[in-house]
Protein backbone atom coordinates (compact mmCIF):
# COMPACT_ATOMS: atom_id res chain seq x y z
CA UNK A 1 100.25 95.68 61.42
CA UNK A 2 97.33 97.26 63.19
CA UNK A 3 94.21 98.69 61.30
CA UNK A 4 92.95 102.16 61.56
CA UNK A 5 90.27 101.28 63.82
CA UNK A 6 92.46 99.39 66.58
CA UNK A 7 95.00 101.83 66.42
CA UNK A 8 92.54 104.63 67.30
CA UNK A 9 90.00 102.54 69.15
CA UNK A 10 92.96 101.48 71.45
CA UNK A 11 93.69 105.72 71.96
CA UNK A 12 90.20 105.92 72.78
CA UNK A 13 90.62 103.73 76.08
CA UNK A 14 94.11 105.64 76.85
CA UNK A 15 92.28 108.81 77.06
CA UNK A 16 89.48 107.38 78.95
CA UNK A 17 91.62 106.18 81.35
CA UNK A 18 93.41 109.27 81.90
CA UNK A 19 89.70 111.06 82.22
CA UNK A 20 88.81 108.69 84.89
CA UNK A 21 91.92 109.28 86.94
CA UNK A 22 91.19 113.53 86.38
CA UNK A 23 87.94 112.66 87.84
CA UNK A 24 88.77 110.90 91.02
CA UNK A 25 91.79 113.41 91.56
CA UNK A 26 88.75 116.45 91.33
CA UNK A 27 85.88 114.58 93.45
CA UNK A 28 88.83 113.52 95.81
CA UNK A 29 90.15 117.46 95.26
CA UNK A 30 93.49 116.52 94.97
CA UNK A 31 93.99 119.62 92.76
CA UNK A 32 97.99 119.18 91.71
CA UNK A 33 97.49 115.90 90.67
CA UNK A 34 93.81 117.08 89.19
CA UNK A 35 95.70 119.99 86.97
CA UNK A 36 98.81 117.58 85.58
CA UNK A 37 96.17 114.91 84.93
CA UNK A 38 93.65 117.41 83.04
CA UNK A 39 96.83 118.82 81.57
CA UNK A 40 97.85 115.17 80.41
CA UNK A 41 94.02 114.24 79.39
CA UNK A 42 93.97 117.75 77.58
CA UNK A 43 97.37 116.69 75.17
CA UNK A 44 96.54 112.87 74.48
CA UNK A 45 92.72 114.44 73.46
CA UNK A 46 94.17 116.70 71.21
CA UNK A 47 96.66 114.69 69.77
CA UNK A 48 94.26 112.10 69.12
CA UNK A 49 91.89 114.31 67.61
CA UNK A 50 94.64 116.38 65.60
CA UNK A 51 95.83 113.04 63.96
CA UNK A 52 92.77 111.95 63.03
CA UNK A 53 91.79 115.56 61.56
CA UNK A 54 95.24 116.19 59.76
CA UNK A 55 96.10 112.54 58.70
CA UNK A 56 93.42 110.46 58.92
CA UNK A 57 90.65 112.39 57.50
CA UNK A 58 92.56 114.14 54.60
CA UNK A 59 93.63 110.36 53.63
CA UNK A 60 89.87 109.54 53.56
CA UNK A 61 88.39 112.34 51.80
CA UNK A 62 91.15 112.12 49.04
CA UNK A 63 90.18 108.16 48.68
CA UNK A 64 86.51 108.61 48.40
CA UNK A 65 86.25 112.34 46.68
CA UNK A 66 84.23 114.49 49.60
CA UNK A 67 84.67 116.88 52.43
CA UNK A 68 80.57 116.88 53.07
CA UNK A 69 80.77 113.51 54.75
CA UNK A 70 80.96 111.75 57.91
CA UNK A 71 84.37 113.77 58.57
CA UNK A 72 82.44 116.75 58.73
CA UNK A 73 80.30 115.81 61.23
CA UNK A 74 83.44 114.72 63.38
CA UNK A 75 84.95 117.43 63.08
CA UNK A 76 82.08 119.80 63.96
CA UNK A 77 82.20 117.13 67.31
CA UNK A 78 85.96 117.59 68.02
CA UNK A 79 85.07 121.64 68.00
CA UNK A 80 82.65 121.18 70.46
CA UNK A 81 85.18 118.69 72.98
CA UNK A 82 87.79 120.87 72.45
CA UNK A 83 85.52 124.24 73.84
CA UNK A 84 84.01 121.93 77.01
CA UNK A 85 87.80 120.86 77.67
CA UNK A 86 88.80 124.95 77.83
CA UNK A 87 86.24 124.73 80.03
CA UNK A 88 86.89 122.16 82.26
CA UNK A 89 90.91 123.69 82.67
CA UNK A 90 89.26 127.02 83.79
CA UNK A 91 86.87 124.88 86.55
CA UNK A 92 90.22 123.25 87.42
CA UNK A 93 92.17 125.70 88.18
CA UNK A 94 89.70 127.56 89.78
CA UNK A 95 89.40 124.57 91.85
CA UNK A 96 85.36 124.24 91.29
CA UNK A 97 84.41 120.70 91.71
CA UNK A 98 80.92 120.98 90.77
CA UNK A 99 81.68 122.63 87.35
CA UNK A 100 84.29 120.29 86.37
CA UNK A 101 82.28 117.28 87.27
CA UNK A 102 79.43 118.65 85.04
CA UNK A 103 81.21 119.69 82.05
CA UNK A 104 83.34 116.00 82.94
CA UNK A 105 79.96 114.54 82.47
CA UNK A 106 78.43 116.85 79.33
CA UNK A 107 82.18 115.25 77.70
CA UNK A 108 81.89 111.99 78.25
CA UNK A 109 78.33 112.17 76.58
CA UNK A 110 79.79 113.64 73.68
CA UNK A 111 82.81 111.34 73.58
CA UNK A 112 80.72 108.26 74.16
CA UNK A 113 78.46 108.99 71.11
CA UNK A 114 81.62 110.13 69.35
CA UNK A 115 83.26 107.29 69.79
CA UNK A 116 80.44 104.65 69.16
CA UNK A 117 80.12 106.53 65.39
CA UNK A 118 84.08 106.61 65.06
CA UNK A 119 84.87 102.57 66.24
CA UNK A 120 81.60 101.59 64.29
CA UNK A 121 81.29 103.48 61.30
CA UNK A 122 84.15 106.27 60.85
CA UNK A 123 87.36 103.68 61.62
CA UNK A 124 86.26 100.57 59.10
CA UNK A 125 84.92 102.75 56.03
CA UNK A 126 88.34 104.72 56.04
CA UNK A 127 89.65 100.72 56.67
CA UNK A 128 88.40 99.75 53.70
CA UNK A 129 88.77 103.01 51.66
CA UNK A 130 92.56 102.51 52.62
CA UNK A 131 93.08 99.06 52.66
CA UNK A 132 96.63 100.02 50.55
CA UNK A 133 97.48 102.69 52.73
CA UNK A 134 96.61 101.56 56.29
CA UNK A 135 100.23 100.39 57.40
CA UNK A 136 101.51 103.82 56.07
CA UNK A 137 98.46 105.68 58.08
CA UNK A 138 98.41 103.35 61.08
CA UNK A 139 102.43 104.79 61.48
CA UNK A 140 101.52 108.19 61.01
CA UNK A 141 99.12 107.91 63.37
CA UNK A 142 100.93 105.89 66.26
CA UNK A 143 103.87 108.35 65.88
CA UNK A 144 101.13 111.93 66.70
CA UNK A 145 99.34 109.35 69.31
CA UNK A 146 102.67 108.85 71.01
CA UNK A 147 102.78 108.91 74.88
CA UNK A 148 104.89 111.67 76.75
């Protein structure tokens, strides 16, 4: 079975992927196919982020004993993707290419760094902290990171 950090790590490049193809569908301002792909990049984002806060991190806070810690801070980082995404739908649909393409870029900042701290740090300590639990977790987690 898959560890915490591939399952998510692989989730990571899904929603990457769908960012890059809301990108090219703004700069190219193909604007139906910009709002269902921002609309699909939107829902695998927050899924991805909603299993990590309501499974994942519950799981690892209950194994090592604190809230204070590293699932704090990526949680106080999924609050601030989730306001430049609200963002980014109200530059889509207003059709502004210049303010979705900065917000696009202010998010893929964030998510870089986010992701770098997650797939190097985050995934392998709750790994470890859940070696017994990580085939019960890893399902959870594939079933709320499920495609459309």
């Amino acid at each position: 079975m898959a560890t915490i950090a591939q399952t998510l790590s692989d989730d990571h490049k899904r929603c990457d992927a769908l960012f890059a193809q809301c990108e090219a569908a703004v700069l190219e301002q193909r604007w139906v196919d910009a709002a269902v792909c921002h609309a699909q990049f939107c829902r695998a984002v927050d899924a991805h982020l909603t299993a990590e806060e309501s499974v994942l991190f519950p799981a690892f806070e209950s194994a090592v004993g604190e809230q204070a810690g590293p699932t704090q801070v990526m949680r106080q980082e999924h609050a601030q993707m989730r306001e430049i995404l609200e963002q980014m739908t109200q530059a889509a649909w207003q059709r502004q290419r210049e303010a979705y393409a900065e917000l696009g870029e202010m998010l893929l900042i964030l998510i870089q760094q986010h992701n770098l701290k997650e797939e190097n740090i985050v995934y392998p300590m709750c790994d470890r902290s859940l070696a017994q639990k990580v085939d019960e977790i890893t399902a959870r987690l594939a079933k709320l990171l499920e495609p459309e």
